[in-house]
Each structure stands twice: as C-alpha cells, then as structure tokens.
Protein backbone atom coordinates (compact mmCIF):
# COMPACT_ATOMS: atom_id res chain seq x y z
CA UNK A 1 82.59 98.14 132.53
CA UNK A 2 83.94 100.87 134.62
CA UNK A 3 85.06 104.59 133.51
CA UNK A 4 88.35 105.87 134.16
CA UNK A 5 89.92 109.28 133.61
CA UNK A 6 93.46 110.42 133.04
CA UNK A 7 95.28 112.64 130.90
CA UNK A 8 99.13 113.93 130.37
CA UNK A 9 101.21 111.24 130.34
CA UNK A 10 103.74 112.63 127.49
CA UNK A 11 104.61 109.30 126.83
CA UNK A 12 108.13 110.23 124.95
CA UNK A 13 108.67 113.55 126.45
CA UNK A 14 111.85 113.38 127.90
CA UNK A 15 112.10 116.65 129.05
CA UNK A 16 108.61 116.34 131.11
CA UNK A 17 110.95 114.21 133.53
CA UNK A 18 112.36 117.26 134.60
CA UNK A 19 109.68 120.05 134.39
CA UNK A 20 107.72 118.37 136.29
CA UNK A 21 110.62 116.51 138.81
CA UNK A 22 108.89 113.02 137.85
CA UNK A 23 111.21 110.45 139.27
CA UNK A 24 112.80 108.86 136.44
CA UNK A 25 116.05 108.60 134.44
CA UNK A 26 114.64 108.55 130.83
CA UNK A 27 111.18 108.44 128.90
CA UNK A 28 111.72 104.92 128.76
CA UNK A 29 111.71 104.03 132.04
CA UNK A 30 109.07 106.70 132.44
CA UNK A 31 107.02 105.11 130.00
CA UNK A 32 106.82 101.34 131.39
CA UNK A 33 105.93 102.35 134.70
CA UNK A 34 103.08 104.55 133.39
CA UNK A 35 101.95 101.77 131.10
CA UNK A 36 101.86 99.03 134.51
CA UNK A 37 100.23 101.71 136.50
CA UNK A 38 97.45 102.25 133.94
CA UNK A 39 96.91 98.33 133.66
CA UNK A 40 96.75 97.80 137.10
CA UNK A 41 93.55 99.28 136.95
CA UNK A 42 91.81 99.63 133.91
CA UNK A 43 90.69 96.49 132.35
CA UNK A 44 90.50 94.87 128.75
CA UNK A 45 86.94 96.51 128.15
CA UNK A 46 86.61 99.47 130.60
CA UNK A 47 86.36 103.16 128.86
CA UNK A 48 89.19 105.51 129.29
CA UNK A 49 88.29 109.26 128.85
CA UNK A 50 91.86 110.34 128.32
CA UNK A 51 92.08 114.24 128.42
CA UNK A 52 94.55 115.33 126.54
CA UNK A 53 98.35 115.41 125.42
CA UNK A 54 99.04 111.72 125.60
CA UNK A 55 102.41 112.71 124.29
CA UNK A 56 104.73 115.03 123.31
CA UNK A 57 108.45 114.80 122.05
CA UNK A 58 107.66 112.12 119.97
CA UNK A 59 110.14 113.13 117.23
CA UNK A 60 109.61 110.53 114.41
CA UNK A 61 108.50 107.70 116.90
CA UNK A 62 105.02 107.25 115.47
CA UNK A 63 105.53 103.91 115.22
CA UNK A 64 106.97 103.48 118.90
CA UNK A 65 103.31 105.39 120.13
CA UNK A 66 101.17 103.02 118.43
CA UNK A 67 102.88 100.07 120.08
CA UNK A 68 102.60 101.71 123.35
CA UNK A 69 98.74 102.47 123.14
CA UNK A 70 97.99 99.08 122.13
CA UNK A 71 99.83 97.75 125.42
CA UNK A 72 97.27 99.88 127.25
CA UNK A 73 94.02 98.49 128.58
CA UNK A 74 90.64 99.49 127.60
CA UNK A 75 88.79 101.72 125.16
CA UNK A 76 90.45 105.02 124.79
CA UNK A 77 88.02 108.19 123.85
CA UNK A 78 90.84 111.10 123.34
CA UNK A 79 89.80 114.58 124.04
CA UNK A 80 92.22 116.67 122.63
CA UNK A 81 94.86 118.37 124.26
CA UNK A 82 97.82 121.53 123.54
CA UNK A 83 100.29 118.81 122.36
CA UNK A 84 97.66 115.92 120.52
CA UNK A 85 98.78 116.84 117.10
CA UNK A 86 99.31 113.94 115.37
CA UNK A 87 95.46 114.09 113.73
CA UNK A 88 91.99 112.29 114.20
CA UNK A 89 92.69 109.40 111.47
CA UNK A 90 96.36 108.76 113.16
CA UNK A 91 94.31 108.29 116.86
CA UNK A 92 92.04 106.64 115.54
CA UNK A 93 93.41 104.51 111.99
CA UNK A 94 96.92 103.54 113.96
CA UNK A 95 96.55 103.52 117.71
CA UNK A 96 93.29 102.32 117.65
CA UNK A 97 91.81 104.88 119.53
CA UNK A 98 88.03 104.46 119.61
CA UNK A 99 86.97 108.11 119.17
CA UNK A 100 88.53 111.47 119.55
CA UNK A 101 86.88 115.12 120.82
CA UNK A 102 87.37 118.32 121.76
CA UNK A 103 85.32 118.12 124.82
CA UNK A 104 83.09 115.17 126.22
CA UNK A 105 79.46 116.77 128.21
CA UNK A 106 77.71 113.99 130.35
CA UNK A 107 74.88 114.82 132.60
CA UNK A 108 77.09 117.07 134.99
CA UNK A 109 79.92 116.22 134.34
CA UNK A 110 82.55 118.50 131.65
CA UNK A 111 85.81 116.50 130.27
CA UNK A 112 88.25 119.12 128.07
CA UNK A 113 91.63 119.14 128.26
CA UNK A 114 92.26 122.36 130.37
CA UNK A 115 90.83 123.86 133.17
CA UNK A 116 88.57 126.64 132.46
CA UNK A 117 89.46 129.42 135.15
CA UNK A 118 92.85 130.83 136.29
CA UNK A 119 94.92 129.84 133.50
CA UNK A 120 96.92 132.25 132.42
CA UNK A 121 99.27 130.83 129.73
CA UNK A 122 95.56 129.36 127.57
CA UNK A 123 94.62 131.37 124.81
CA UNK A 124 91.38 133.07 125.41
CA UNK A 125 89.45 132.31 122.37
CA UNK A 126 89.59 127.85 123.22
CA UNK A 127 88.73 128.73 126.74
CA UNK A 128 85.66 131.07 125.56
CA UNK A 129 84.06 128.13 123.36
CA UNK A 130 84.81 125.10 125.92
CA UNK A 131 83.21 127.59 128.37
CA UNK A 132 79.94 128.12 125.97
CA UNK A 133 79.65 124.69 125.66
CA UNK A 134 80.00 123.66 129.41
CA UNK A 135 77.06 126.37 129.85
CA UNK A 136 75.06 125.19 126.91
CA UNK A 137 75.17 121.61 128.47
CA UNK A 138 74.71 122.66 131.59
CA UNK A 139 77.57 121.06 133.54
CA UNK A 140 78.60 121.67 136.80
CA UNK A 141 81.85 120.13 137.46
CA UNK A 142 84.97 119.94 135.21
CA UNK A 143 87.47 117.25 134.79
CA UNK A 144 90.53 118.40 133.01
CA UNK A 145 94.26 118.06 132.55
CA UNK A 146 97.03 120.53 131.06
CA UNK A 147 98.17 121.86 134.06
CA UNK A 148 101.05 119.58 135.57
CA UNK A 149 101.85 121.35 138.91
CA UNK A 150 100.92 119.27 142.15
CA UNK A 151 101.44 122.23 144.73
CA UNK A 152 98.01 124.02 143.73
CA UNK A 153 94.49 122.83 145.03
CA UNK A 154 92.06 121.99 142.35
CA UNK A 155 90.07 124.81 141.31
CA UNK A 156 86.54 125.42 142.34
CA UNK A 157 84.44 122.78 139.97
CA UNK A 158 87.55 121.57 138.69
CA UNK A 159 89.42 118.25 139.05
CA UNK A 160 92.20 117.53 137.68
CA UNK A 161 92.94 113.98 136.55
CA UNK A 162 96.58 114.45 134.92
CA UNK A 163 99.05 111.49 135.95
CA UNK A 164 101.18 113.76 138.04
CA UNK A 165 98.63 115.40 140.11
CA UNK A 166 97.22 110.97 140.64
CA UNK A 167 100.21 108.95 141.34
CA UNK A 168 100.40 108.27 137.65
CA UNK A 169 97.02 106.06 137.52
CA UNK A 170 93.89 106.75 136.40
CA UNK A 171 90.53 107.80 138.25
CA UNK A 172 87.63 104.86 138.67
CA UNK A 173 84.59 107.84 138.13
CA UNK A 174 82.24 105.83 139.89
CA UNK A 175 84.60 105.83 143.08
CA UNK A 176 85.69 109.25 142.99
CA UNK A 177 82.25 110.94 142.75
CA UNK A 178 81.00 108.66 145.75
CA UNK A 179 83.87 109.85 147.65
CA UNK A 180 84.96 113.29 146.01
CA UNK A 181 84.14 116.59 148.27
CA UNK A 182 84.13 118.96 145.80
CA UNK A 183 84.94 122.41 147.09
CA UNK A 184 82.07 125.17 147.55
C-alpha cells in the first residue's frame, strides 16, 4: 500500500477552468482527464489523503459526484476544505469515502487544507486552531491545498499538493520525502 496526496480538483467547477487557465473546454472533459490521471497512479487499495475541496459547482449533481468518486482508485481520507460542504455522512454514506477530518497529524508531517502562513484571503480564527494543533503535535512540515496559483514557490514548511500546482496527479509520499528539498 502506498500513500498519495492531492487535493482541489473541483470536479464540476466549471468556472475553475478559467481561474485557474486549466486547459480544458468544459468540467467534463476536465473531469475524465483528472479521473485517468489519478488512476494512473494510485491503486485499488493505496490511501489517498485528499486535502480539501474535491468539488465545487456541483449544483444539484450529487448524484453525478458519487459516481465519479467511486471511479477513483483507492481509499479516500477527506480533510476538509473552503468548498467540502456537502457533510460527513454524504462523504462518507454516498461516496464511500473512508473517513473525513479537519486536519490529519502524522509523526512530522501536517495535512489541512490550507497553508498556514501568508494567506491573506483565510479567516484568522481556522488558521489560529490548525496552527495550535500543528504545534501541539509537533509537526514540522505542512502539506496543504487551497491555494491554486502555480507562479508562487511553496512556502517555507509548506507543500502544496493541489492538482494544478502537480500536473493534475497525485504525490507517492514515500517518493517525494526521499527526494523533496524542503526549503530552509
């Protein structure tokens, strides 16, 4: 079993195509090539840690969610993020999402949805309490998603795992802390 992180897909956010120029001409399209690019390399029974907003724009297409998640390899743990709110008993009841967080701590290692310096647009009080709690478990690095832009390094500590920032495929852990510099 190997452990893979990834987070922001937006699966049925059309207008993500063009806030964050991703190459396609509809959500569809967008969809099925994020769907192959996840299968490519996470397997039946590897663990996904998926960080947060797994979609947005979903207007009424519950149903069409559901079908999409079970296409996707592996065990899914969902760690909440700005635009996962569709409820803990939906993730887990419907798309058969194995378990869903706010945050993840393991050994060093910090999963939460955002990243917990220089974000101006997150509301202060979330950042405060995922900040406690990477302190409390005393973490040293931090994987995260939320922010979409691919022009700005990762921030000190930080990683970033969101599709767009990872050629829309998500991150063997093992591999990338054998090879990851992180920055000092």
């Amino acid at each position: 079993m190997k452990i893979f992180l990834t987070s922001d897909h937006h699966f049925f956010h059309k207008n993500i195509i063009k806030y964050t120029s991703r190459p396609f001409n509809n959500e569809y399209k967008m969809n099925e090539f994020m769907i192959k690019k996840w299968n490519s390399v996470v397997k039946k029974y590897d663990l996904v840690l998926y960080l947060g907003d797994l979609t947005a724009g979903l207007k009424g297409r519950k149903k069409q969610l559901v079908e999409v998640v079970n296409r996707l390899n592996g065990k899914i743990h969902l760690i909440l993020g700005n635009h996962d709110y569709l409820g803990r008993d939906f993730y887990i009841n419907e798309c058969g999402i194995k378990s869903v967080s706010k945050y993840l701590a393991i050994g060093n290692y910090f999963f939460c949805h955002y990243p917990l310096i220089q974000d101006p647009d997150f509301l202060e009080p979330k950042k405060e309490i995922l900040k406690e709690n990477f302190k409390k478990h005393k973490c040293k690095y931090i994987f995260h998603g939320h922010t979409h832009n691919t022009e700005y390094p990762n921030y000190e500590n930080h990683f970033n795992v969101g599709v767009d920032r990872n050629n829309f495929t998500p991150i063997d852990l093992e591999k990338f802390t054998e090879t990851y510099k992180w920055q000092k």
